[in-house]
N, C-alpha and C. Protein backbone atom coordinates (compact mmCIF):
# COMPACT_ATOMS: atom_id res chain seq x y z
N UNK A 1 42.45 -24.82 4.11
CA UNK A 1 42.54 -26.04 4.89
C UNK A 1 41.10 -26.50 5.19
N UNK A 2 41.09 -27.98 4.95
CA UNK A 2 39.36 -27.92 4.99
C UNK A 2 39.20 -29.14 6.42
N UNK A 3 38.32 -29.64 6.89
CA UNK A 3 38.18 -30.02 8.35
C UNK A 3 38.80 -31.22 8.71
N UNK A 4 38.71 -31.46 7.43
CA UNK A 4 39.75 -33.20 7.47
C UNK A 4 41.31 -32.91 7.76
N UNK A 5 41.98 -31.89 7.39
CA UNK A 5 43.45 -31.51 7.60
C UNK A 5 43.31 -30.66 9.37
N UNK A 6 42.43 -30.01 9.12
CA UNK A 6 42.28 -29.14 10.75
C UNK A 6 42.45 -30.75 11.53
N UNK A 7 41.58 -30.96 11.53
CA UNK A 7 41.39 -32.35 12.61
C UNK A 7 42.97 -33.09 12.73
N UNK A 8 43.32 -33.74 10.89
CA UNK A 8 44.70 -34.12 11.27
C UNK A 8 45.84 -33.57 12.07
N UNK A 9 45.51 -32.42 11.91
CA UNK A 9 46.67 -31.54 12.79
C UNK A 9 46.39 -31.17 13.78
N UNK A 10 45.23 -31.29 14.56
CA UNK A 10 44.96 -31.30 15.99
C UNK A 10 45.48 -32.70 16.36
N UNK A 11 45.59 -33.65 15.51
CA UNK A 11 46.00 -34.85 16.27
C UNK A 11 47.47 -34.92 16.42
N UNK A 12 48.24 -34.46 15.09
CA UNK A 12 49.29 -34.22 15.15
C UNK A 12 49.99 -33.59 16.23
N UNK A 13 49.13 -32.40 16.55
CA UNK A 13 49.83 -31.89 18.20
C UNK A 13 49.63 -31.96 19.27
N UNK A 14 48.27 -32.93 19.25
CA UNK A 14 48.19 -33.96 20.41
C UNK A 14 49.14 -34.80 20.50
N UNK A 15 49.29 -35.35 19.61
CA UNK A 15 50.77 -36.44 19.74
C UNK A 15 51.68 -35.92 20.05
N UNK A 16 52.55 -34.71 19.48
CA UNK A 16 53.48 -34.11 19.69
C UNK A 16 53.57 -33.73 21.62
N UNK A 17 52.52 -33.38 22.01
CA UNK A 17 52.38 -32.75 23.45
C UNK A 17 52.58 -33.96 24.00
N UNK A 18 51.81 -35.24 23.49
CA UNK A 18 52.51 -36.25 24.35
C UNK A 18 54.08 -36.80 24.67
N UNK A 19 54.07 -36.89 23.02
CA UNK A 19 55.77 -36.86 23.27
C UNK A 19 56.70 -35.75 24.02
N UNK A 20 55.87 -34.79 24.04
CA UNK A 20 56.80 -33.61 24.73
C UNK A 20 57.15 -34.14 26.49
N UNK A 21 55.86 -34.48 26.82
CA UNK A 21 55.55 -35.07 28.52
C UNK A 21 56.52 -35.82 28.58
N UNK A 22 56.62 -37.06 27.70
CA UNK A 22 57.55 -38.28 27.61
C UNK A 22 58.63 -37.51 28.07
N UNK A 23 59.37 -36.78 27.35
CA UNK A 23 60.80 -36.08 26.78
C UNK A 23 61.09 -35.93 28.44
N UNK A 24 60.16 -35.04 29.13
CA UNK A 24 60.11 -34.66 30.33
C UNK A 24 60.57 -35.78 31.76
N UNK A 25 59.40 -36.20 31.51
CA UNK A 25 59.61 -37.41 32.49
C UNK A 25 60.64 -38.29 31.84
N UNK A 26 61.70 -38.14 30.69
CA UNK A 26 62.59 -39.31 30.77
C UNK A 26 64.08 -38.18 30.85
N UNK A 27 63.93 -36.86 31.22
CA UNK A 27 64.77 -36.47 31.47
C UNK A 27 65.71 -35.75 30.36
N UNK A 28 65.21 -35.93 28.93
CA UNK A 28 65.92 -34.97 27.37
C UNK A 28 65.35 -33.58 27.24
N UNK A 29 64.72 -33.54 27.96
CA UNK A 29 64.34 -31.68 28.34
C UNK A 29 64.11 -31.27 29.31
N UNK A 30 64.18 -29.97 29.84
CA UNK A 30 63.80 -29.69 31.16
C UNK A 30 62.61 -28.93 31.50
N UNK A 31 62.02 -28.10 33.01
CA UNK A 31 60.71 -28.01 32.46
C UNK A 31 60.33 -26.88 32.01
N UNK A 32 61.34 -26.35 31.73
CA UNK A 32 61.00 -24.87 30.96
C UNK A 32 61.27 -24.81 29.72
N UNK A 33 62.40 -25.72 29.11
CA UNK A 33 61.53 -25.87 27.86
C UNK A 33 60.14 -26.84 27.85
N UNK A 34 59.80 -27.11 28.22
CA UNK A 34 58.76 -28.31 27.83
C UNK A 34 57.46 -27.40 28.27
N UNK A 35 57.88 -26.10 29.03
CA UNK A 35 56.56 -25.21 29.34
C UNK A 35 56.19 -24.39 27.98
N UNK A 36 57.45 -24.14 27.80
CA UNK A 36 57.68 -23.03 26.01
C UNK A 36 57.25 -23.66 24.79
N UNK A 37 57.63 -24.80 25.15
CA UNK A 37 56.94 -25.84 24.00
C UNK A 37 55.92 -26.02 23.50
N UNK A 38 55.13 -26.26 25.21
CA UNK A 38 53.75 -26.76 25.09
C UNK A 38 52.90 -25.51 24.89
N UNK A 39 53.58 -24.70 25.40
CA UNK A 39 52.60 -23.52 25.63
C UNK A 39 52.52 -22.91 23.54
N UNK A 40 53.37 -23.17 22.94
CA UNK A 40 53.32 -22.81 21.41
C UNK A 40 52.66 -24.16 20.51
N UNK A 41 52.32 -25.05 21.49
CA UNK A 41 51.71 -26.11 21.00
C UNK A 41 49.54 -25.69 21.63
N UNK A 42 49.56 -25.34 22.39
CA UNK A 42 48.60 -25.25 22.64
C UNK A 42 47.61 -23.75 22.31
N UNK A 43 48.99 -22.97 22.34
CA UNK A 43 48.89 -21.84 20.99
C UNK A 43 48.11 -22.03 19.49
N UNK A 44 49.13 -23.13 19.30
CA UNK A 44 48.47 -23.79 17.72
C UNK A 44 47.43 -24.53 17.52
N UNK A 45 47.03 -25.63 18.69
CA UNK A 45 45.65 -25.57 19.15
C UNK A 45 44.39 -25.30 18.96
N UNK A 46 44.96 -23.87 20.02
CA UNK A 46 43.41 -23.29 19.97
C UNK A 46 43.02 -22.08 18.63
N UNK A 47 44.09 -21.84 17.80
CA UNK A 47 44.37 -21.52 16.23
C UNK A 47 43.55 -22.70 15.47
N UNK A 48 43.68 -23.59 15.54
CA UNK A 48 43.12 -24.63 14.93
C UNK A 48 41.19 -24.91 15.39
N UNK A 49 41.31 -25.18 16.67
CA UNK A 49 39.92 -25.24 17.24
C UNK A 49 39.28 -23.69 16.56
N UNK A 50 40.01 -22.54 16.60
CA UNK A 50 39.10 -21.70 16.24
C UNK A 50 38.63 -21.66 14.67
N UNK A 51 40.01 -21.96 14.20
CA UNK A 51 39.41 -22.00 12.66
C UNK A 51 38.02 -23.44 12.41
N UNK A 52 38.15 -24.23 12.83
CA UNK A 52 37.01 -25.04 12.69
C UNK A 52 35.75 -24.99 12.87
N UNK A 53 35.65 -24.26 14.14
CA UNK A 53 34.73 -23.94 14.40
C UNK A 53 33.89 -22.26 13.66
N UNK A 54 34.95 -21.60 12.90
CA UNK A 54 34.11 -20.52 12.33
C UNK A 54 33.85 -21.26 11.01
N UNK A 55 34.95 -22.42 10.58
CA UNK A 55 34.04 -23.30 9.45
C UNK A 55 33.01 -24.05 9.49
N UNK A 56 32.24 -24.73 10.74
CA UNK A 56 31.01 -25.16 10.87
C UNK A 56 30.77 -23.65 10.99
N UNK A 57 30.48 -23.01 12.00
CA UNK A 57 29.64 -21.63 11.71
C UNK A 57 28.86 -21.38 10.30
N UNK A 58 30.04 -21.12 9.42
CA UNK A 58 29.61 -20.48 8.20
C UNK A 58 29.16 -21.74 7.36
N UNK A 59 29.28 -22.73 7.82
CA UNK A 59 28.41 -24.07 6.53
C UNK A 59 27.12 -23.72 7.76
N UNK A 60 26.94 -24.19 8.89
CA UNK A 60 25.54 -23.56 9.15
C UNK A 60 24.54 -22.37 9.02
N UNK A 61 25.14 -21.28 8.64
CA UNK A 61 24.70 -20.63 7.93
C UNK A 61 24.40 -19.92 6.84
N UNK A 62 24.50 -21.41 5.84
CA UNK A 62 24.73 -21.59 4.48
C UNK A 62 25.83 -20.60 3.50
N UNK A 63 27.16 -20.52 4.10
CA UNK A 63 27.93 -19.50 3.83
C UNK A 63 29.34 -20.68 3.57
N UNK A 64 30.14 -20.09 2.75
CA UNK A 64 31.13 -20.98 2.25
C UNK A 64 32.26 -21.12 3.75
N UNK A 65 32.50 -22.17 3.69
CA UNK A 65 33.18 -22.49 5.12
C UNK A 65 35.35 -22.01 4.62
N UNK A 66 35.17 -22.47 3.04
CA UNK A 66 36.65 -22.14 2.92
C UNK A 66 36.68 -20.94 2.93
N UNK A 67 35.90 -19.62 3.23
CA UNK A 67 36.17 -18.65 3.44
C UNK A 67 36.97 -18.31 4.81
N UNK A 68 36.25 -18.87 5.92
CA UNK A 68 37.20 -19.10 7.03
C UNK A 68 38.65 -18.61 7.03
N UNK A 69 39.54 -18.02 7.92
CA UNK A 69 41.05 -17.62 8.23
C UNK A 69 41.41 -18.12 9.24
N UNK A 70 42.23 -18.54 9.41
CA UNK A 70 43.29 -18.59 10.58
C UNK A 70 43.43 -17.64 11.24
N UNK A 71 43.13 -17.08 12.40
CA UNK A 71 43.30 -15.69 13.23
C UNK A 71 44.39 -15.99 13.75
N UNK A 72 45.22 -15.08 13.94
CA UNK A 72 46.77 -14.63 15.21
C UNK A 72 46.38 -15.05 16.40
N UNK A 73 47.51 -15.54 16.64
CA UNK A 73 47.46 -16.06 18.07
C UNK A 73 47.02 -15.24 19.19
N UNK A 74 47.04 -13.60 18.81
CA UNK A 74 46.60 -12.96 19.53
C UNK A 74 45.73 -12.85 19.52
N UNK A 75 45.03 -13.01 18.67
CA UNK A 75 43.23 -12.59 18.71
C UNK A 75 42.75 -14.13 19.11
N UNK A 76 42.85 -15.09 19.04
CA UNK A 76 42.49 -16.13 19.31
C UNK A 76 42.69 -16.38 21.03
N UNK A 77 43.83 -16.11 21.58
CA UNK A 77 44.21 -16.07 22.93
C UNK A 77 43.48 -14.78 23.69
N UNK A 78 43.37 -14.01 22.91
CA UNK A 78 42.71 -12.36 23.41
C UNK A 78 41.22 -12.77 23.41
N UNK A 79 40.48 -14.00 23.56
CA UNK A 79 39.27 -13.97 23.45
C UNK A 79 38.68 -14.21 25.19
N UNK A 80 38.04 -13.20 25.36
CA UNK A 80 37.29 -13.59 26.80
C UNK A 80 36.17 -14.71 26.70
N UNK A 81 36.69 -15.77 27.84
CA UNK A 81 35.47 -16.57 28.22
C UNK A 81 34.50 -16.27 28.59
């Protein structure tokens, strides 16, 4: 996946999270799904933010960026600030 598709699909589930809010406030879900939702939306997220960012990494340090992986949600969520 190269940065132009990462990006599309961060927008993609930006949109999606919006529509999720909508769903909420118009009453077609309730708020526990819309917590489960978001929370596997923001899961995918920060899966995404991380892969991008180890692909600038490795083009800044003249290293092939499609080498880059997708890490588990666990290791991505398991990261201390």
């Amino acid at each position: 996946m190269d940065d132009s598709n990462i990006l599309t699909t961060v927008h993609a589930l930006v949109e999606e999270e919006g529509k999720l809010r909508s769903r909420l406030e118009d009453g077609t879900i309730d708020v526990d799904e819309e917590h489960k939702r978001l929370r596997h939306l923001e899961e995918s997220l920060d899966q995404c933010w991380d892969l991008l960012r180890q692909r600038r990494a490795r083009r800044d340090a003249g290293k092939d960026p499609d080498e880059a992986t997708m890490r588990t949600v666990n290791e991505v969520e398991g990261y201390l600030q």
